[in-house]
Protein backbone atom coordinates (compact mmCIF):
# COMPACT_ATOMS: atom_id res chain seq x y z
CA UNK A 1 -101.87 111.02 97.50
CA UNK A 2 -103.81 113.77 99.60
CA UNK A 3 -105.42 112.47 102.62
CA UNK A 4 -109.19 113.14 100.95
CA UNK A 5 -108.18 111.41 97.69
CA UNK A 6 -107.33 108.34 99.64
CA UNK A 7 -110.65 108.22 101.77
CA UNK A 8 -112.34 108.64 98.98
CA UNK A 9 -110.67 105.66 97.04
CA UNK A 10 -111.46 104.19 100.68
CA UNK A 11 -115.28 104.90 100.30
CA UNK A 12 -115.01 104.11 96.59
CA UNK A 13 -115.96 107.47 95.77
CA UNK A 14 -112.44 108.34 93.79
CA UNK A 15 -112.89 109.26 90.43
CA UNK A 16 -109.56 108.69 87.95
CA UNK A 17 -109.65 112.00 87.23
CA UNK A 18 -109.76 113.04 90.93
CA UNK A 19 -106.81 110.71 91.42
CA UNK A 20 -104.41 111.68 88.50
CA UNK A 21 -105.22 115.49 89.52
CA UNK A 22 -103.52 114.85 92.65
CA UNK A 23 -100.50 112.99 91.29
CA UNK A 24 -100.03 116.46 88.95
CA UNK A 25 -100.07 118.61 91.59
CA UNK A 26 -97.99 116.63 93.80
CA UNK A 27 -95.34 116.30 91.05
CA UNK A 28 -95.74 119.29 89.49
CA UNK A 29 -92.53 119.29 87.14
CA UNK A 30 -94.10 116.10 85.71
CA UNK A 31 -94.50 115.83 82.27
CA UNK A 32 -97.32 113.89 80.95
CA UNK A 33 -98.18 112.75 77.40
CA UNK A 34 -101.63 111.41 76.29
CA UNK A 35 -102.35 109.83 73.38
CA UNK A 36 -105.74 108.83 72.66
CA UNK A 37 -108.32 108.04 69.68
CA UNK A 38 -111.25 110.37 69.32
CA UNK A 39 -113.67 107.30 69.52
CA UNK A 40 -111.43 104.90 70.91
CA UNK A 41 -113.38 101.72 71.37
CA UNK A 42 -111.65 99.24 74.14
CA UNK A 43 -112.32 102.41 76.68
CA UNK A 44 -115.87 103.00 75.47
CA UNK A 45 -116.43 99.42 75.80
CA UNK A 46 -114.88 99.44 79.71
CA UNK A 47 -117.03 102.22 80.27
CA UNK A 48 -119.91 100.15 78.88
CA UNK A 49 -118.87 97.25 81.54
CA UNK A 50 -118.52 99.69 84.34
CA UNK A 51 -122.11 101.07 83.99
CA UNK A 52 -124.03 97.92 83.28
CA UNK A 53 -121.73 94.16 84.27
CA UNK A 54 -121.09 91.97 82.24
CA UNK A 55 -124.89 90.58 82.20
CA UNK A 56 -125.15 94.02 79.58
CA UNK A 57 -122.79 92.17 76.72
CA UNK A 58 -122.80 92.95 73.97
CA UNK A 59 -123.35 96.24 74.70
CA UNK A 60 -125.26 97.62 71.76
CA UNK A 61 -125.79 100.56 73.54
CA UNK A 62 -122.17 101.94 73.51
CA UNK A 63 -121.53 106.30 74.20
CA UNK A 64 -120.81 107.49 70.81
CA UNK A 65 -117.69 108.50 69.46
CA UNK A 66 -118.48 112.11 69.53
CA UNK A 67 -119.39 112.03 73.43
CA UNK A 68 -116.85 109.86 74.44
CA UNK A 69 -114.00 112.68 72.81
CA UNK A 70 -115.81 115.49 74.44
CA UNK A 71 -115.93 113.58 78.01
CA UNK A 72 -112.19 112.74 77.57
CA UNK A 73 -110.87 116.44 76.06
CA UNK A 74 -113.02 118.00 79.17
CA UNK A 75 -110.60 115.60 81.73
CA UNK A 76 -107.87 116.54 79.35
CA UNK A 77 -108.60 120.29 79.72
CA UNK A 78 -108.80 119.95 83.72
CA UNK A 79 -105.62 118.00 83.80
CA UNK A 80 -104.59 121.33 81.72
CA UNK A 81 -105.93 123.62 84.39
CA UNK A 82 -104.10 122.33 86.49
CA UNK A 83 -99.95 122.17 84.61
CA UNK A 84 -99.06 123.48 81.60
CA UNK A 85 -96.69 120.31 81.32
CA UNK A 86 -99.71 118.47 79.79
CA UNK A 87 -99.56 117.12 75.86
CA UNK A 88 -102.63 115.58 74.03
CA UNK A 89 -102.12 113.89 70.85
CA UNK A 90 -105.72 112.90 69.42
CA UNK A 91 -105.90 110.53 66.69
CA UNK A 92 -109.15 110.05 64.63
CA UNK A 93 -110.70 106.74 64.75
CA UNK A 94 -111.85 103.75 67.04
CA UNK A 95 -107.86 102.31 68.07
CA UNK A 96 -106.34 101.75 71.66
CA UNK A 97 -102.79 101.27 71.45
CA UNK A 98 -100.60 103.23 69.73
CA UNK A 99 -96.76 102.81 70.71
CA UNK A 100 -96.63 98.90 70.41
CA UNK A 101 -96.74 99.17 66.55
CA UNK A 102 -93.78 98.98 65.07
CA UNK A 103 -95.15 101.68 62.88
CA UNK A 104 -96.54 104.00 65.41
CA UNK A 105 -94.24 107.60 64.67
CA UNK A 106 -96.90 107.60 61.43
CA UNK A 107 -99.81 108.00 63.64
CA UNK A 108 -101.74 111.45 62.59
CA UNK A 109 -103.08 113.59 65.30
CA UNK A 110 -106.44 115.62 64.32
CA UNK A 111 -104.26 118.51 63.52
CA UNK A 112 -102.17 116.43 60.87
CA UNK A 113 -98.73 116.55 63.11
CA UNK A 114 -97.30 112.91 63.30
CA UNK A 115 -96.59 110.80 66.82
CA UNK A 116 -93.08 110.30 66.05
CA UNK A 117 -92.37 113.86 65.51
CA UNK A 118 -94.11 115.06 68.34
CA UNK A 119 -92.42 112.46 70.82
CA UNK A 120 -89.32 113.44 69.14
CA UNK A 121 -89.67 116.75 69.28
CA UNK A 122 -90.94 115.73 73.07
CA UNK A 123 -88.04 113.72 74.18
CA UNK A 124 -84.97 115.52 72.08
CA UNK A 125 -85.78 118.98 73.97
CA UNK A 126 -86.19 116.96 77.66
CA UNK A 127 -82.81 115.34 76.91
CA UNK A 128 -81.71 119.08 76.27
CA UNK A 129 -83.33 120.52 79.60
CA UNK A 130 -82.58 117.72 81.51
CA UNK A 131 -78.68 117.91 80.83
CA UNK A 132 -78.51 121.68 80.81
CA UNK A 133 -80.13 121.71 84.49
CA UNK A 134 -78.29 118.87 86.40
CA UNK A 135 -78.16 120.54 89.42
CA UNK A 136 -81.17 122.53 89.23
CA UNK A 137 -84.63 122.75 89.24
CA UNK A 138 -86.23 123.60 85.90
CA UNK A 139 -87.61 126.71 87.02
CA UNK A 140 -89.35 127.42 83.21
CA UNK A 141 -93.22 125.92 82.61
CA UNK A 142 -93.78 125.25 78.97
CA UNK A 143 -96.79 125.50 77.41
CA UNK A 144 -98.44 122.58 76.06
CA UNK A 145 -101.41 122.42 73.78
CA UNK A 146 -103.49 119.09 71.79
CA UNK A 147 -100.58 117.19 69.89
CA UNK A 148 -97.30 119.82 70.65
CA UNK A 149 -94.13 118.67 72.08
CA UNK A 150 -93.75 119.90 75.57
CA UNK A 151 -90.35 120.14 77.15
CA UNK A 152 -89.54 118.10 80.64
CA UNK A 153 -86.73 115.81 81.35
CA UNK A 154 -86.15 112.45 80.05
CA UNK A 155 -89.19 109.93 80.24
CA UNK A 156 -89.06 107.10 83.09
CA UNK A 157 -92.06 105.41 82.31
CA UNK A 158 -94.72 104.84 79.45
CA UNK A 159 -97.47 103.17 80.50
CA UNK A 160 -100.93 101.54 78.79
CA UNK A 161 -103.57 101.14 80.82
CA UNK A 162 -106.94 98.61 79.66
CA UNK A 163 -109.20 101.24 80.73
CA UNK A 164 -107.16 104.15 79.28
CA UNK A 165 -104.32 106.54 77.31
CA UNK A 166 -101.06 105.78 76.69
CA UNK A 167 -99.39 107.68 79.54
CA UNK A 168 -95.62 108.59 79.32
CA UNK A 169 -94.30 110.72 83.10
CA UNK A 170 -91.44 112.31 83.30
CA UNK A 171 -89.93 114.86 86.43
CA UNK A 172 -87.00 116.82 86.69
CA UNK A 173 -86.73 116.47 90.39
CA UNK A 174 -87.66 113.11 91.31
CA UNK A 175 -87.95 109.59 89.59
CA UNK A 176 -91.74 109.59 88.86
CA UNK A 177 -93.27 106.08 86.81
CA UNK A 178 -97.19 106.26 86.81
CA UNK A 179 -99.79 104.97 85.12
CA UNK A 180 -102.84 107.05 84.70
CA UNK A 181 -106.38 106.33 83.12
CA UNK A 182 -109.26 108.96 82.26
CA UNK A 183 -112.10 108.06 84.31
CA UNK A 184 -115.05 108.53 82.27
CA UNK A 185 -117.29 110.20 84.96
């Protein structure tokens, strides 16, 4: 990480989002998948914990659904500033994890494509990219828009954080595993 991202986690100033920006730029043929509920309650609850400790349990005073998805697809859309190798999949409803069920390719994004397609879709043309440019550098940026494959090489890592998406990294030019959470901020 950049010298100012790590005094700021020093001074406790670093926001998640601050943090993952950095790890996109500094790996910028990464390829990063998030999948995320629009209202997705374990993170809304962490938030809740963050802001007011535990004495604030049960927390009956959660951020709704519908400001907790626009405070996520704005981090989303900066991640997106930022690379083009960005995917969102958004899934309607209140759930956390998605790729531990055993029935998780039947998960519907908002714009009715399903998770198992899109990682398909996702991995199949990375396996294709990442064999047809062994001894290159994937020179092409793909375009990547909420719940579309994007094109990369071969995943090393998916990741679940308790305070965040589904994360699955990927890099053409160097073995990349990270696990990345929106900060809510």
């Amino acid at each position: 990480m950049p010298a100012n991202v790590i005094a700021d986690c020093d001074a406790e100033t670093a926001s998640t989002t601050e943090m993952t920006e950095s790890l996109i730029e500094a790996e910028l043929q990464g390829n990063w998948l998030f999948i995320n509920s629009k209202g997705d309650m374990t993170q809304r609850y962490f938030y809740a914990l963050l802001e007011e400790g535990i004495e604030g349990y049960p927390f009956t005073d959660l951020v709704s659904e519908e400001d907790f998805y626009a405070d996520m697809s704005a981090i989303l859309d900066a991640y997106q500033s930022i690379s083009s190798r960005i995917t969102t999949f958004y899934v309607e409803g209140t759930k956390h994890v998605f790729l531990a069920d055993t029935n998780f390719t039947s998960y519907e994004s908002d714009e009715g494509l399903l998770l198992g397609d899109v990682i398909n879709a996702w991995l199949v043309s990375s396996s294709s990219l990442n064999s047809a440019n062994t001894t290159s550098e994937t020179t092409a940026v793909p375009s990547t828009t909420s719940a579309t494959a994007s094109t990369a090489t071969k995943p090393e890592s998916t990741a679940t954080t308790p305070s965040g998406s589904t994360t699955i990294t990927s890099s053409t030019t160097s073995s990349t595993a990270t696990t990345t959470a929106p900060s809510y901020c």
